[in-house]
N, C-alpha and C. Protein backbone atom coordinates (compact mmCIF):
# COMPACT_ATOMS: atom_id res chain seq x y z
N UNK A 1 -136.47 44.78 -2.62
CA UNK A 1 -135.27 44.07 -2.25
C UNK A 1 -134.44 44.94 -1.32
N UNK A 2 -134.32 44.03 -0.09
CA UNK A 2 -133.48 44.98 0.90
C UNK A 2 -132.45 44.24 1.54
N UNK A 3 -131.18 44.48 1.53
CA UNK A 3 -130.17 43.61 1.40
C UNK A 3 -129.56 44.35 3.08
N UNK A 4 -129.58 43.90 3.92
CA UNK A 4 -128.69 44.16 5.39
C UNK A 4 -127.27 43.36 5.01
N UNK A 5 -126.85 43.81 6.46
CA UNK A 5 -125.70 43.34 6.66
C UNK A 5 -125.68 41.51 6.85
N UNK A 6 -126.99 40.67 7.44
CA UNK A 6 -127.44 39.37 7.54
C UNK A 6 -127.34 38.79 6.35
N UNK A 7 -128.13 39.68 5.16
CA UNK A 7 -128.22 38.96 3.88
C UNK A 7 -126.87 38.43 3.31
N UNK A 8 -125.75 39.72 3.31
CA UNK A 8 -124.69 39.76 3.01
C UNK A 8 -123.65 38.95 3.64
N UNK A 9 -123.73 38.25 4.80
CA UNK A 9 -123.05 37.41 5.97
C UNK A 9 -123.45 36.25 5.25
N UNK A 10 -124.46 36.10 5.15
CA UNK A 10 -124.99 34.85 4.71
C UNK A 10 -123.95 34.11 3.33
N UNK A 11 -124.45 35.40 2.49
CA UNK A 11 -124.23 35.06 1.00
C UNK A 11 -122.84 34.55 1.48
N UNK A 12 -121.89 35.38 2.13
CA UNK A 12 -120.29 35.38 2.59
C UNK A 12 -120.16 34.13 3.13
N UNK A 13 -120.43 33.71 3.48
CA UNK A 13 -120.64 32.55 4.31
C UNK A 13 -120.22 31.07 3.41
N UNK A 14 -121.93 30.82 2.54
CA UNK A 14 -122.21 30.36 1.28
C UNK A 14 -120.65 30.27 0.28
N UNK A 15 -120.58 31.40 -0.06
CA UNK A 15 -119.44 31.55 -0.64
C UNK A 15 -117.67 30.99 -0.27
N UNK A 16 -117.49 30.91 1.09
CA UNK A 16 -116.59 30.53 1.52
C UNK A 16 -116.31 29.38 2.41
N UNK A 17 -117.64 28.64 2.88
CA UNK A 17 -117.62 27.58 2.65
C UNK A 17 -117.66 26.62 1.91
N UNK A 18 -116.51 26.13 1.19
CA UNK A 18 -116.49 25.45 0.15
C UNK A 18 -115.31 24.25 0.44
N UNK A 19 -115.78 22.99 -0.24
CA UNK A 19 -114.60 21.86 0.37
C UNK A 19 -113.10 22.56 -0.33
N UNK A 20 -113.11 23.28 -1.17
CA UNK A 20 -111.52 24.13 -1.32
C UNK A 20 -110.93 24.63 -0.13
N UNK A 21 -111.95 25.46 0.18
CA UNK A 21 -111.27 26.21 1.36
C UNK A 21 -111.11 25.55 2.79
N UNK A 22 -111.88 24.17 3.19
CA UNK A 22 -110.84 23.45 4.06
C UNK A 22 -109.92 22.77 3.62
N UNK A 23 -109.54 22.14 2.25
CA UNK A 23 -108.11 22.10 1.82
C UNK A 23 -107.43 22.93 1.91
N UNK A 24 -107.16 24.32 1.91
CA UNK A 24 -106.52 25.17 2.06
C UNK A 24 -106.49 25.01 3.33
N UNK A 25 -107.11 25.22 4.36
CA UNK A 25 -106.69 25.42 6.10
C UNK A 25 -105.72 24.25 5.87
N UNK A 26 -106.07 23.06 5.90
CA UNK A 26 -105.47 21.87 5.89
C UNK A 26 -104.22 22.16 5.27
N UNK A 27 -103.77 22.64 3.88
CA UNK A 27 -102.79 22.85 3.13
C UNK A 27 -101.69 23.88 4.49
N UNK A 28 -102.69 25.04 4.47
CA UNK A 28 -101.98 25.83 5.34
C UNK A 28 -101.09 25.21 6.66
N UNK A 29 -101.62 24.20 7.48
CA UNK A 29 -100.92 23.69 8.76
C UNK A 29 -99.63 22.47 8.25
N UNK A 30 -99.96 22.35 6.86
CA UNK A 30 -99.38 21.34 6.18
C UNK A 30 -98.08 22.25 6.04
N UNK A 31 -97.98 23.04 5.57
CA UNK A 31 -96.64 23.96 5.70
C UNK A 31 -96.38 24.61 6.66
N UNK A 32 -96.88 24.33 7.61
CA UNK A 32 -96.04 24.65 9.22
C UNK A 32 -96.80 25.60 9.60
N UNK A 33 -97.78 26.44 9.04
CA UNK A 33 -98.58 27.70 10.22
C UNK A 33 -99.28 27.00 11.57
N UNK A 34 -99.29 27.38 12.52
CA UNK A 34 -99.85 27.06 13.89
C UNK A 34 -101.43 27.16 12.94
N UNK A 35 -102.27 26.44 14.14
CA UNK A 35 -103.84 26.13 13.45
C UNK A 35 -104.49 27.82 13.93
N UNK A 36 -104.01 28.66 14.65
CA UNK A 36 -104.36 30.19 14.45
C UNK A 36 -104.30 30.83 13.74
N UNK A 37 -102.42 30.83 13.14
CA UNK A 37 -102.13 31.37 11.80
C UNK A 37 -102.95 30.96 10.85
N UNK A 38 -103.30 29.50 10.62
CA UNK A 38 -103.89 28.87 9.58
C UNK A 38 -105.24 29.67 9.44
N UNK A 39 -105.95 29.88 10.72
CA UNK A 39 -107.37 30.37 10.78
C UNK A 39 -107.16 31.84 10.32
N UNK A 40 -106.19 32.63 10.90
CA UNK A 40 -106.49 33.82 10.63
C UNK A 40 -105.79 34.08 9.43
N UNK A 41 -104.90 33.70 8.36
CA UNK A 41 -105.06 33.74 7.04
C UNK A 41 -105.98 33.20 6.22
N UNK A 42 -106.75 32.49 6.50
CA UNK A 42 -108.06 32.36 6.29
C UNK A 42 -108.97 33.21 6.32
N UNK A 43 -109.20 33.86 7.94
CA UNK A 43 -110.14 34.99 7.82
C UNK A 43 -109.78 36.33 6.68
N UNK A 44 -108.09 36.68 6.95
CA UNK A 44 -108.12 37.87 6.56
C UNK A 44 -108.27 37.53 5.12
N UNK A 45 -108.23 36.45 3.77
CA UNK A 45 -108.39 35.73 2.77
C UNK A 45 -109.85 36.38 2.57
N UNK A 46 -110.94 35.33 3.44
CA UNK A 46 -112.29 36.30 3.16
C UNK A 46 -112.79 36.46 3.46
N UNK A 47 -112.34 37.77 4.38
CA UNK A 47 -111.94 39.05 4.70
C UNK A 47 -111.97 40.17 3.24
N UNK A 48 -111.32 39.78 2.31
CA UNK A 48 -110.52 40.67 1.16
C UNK A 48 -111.99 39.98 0.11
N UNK A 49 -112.03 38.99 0.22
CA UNK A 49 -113.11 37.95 -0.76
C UNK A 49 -114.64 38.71 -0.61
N UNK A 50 -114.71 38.97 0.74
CA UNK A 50 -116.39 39.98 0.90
C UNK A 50 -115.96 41.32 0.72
N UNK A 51 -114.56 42.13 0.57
CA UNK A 51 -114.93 43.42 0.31
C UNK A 51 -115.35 43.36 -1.28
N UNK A 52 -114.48 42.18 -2.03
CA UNK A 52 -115.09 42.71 -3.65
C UNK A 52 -116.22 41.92 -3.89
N UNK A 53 -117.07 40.90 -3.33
CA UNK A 53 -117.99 40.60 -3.55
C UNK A 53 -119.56 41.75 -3.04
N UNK A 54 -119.10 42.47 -2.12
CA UNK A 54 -119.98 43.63 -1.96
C UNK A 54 -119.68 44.45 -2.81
N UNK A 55 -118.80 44.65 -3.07
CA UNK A 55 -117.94 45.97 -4.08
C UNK A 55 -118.93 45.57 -5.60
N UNK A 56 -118.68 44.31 -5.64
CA UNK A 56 -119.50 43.71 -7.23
C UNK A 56 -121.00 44.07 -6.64
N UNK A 57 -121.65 43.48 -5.53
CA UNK A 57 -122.95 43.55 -5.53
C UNK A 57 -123.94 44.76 -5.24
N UNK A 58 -122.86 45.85 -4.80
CA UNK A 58 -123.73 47.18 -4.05
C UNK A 58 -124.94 47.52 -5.28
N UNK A 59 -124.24 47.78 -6.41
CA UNK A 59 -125.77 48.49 -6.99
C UNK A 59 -126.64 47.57 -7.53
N UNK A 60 -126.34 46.25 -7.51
CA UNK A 60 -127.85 45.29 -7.98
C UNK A 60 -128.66 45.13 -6.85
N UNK A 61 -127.79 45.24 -5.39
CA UNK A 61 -129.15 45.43 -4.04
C UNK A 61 -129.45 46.44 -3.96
N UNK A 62 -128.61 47.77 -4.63
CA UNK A 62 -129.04 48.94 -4.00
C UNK A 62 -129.90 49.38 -4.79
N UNK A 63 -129.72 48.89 -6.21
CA UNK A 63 -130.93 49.14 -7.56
C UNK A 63 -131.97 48.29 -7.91
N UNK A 64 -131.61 46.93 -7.43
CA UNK A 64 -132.53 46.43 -7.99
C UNK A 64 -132.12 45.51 -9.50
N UNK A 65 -130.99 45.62 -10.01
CA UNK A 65 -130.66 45.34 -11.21
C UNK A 65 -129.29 44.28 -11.26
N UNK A 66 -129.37 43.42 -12.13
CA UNK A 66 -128.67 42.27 -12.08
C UNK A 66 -127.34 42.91 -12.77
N UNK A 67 -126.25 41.97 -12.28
CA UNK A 67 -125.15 42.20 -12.84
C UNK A 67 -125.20 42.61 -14.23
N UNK A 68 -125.39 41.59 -15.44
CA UNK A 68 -125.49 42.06 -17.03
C UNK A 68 -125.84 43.71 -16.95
N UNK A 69 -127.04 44.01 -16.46
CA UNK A 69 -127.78 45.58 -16.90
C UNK A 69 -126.77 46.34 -16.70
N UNK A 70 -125.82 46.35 -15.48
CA UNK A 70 -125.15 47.24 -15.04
C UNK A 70 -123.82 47.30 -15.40
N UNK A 71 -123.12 46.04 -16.58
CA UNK A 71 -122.57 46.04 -16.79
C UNK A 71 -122.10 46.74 -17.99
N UNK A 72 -123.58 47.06 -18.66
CA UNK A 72 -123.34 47.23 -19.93
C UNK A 72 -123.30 49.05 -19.66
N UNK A 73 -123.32 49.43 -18.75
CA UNK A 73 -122.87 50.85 -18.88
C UNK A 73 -121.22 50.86 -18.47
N UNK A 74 -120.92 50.22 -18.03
CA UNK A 74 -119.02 50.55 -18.14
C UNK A 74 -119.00 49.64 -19.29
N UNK A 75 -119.46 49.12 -20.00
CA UNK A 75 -118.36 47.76 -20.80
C UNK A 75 -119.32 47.82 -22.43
N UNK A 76 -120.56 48.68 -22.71
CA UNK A 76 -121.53 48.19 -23.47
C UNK A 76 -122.10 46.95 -23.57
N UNK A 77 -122.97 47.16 -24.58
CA UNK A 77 -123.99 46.01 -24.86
C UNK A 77 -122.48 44.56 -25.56
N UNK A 78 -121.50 45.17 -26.53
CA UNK A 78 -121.08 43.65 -27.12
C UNK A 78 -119.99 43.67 -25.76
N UNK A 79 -119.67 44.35 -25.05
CA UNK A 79 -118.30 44.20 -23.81
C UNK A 79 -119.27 43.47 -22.64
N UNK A 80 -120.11 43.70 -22.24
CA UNK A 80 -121.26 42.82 -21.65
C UNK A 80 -121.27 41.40 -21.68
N UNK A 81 -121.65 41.41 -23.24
CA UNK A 81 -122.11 39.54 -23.30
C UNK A 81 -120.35 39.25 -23.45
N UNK A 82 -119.02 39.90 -23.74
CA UNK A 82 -117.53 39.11 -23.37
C UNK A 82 -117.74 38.87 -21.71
N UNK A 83 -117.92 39.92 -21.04
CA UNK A 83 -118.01 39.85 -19.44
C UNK A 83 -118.78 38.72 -18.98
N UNK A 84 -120.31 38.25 -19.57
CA UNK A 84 -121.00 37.56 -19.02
C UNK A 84 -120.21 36.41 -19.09
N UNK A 85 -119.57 35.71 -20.26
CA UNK A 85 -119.09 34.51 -20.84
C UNK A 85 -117.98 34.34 -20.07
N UNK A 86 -117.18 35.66 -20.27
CA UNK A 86 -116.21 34.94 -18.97
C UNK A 86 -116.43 34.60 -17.60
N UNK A 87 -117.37 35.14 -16.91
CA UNK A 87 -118.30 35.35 -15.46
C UNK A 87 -118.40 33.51 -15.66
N UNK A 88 -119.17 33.30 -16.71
CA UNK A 88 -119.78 32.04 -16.66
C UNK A 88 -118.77 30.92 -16.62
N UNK A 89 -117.74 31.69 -17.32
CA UNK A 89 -116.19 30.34 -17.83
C UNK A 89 -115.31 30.01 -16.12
N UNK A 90 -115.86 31.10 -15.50
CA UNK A 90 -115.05 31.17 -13.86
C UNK A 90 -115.72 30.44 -13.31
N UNK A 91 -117.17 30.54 -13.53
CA UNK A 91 -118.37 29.90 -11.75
C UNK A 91 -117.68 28.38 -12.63
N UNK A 92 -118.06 27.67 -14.23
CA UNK A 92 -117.99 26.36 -14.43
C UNK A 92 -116.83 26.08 -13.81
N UNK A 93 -115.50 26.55 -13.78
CA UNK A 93 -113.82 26.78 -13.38
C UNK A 93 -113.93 26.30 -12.18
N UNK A 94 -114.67 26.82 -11.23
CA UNK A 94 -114.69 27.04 -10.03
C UNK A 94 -115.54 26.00 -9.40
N UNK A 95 -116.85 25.90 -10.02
CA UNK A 95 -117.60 24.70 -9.73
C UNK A 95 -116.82 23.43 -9.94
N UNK A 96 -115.87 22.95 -10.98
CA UNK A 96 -115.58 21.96 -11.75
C UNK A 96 -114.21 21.47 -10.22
N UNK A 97 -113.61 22.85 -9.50
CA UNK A 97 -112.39 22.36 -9.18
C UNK A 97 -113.49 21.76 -7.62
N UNK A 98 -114.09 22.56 -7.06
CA UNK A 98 -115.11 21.99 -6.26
C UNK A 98 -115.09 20.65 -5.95
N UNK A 99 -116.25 20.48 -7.23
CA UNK A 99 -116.81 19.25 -7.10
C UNK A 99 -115.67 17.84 -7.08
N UNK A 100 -114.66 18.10 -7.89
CA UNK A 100 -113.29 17.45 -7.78
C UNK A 100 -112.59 17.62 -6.70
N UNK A 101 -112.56 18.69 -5.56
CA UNK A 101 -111.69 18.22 -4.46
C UNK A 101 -112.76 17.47 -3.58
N UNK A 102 -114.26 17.66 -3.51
CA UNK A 102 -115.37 17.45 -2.73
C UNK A 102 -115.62 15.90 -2.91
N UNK A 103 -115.21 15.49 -3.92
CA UNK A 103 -115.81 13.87 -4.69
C UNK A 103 -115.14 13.04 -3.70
């Protein structure tokens, strides 16, 4: 597994295209930013969104090892499966508001 800077654009990409985040541009011009401002608080948004999503992903591309394994050395084995559950309680969170602005 060899993760470039492409792989990582991609994933970024994936990630921030989401029907939320053209409600937000939209939201944004809705309160008066010019459609530049709108864009570039957007970018610099994620901008900040890919430094901690690399920040989270460096050592499962750079090791080889999925989030859980690596978690359980800062957090242990029972601080782990709290981490995973909440991980999981965010993507459903997140999926759920999605699919509801997207419908």
């Amino acid at each position: 597994r060899s993760w470039g800077a492409r792989s990582y654009a991609v994933l970024w990409v994936g990630i921030v295209a989401s029907p939320s985040t053209f409600i937000q541009g939209g939201a944004l011009l809705n309160l008066g930013l010019s459609w530049w401002e709108a864009l570039l608080a957007q970018l610099l948004a994620s901008l900040v969104t890919v430094v901690v999503l690399i920040a989270n992903a460096l050592a499962g591309a750079r090791y080889g090892i999925p989030f859980p394994v690596y978690a359980r050395a800062a957090f242990g084995v029972q601080g782990a499966k709290i981490i995973a559950v909440v991980r999981g309680i965010i993507a459903m969170g997140w999926l759920s508001i999605n699919l509801y602005v997207g419908a």
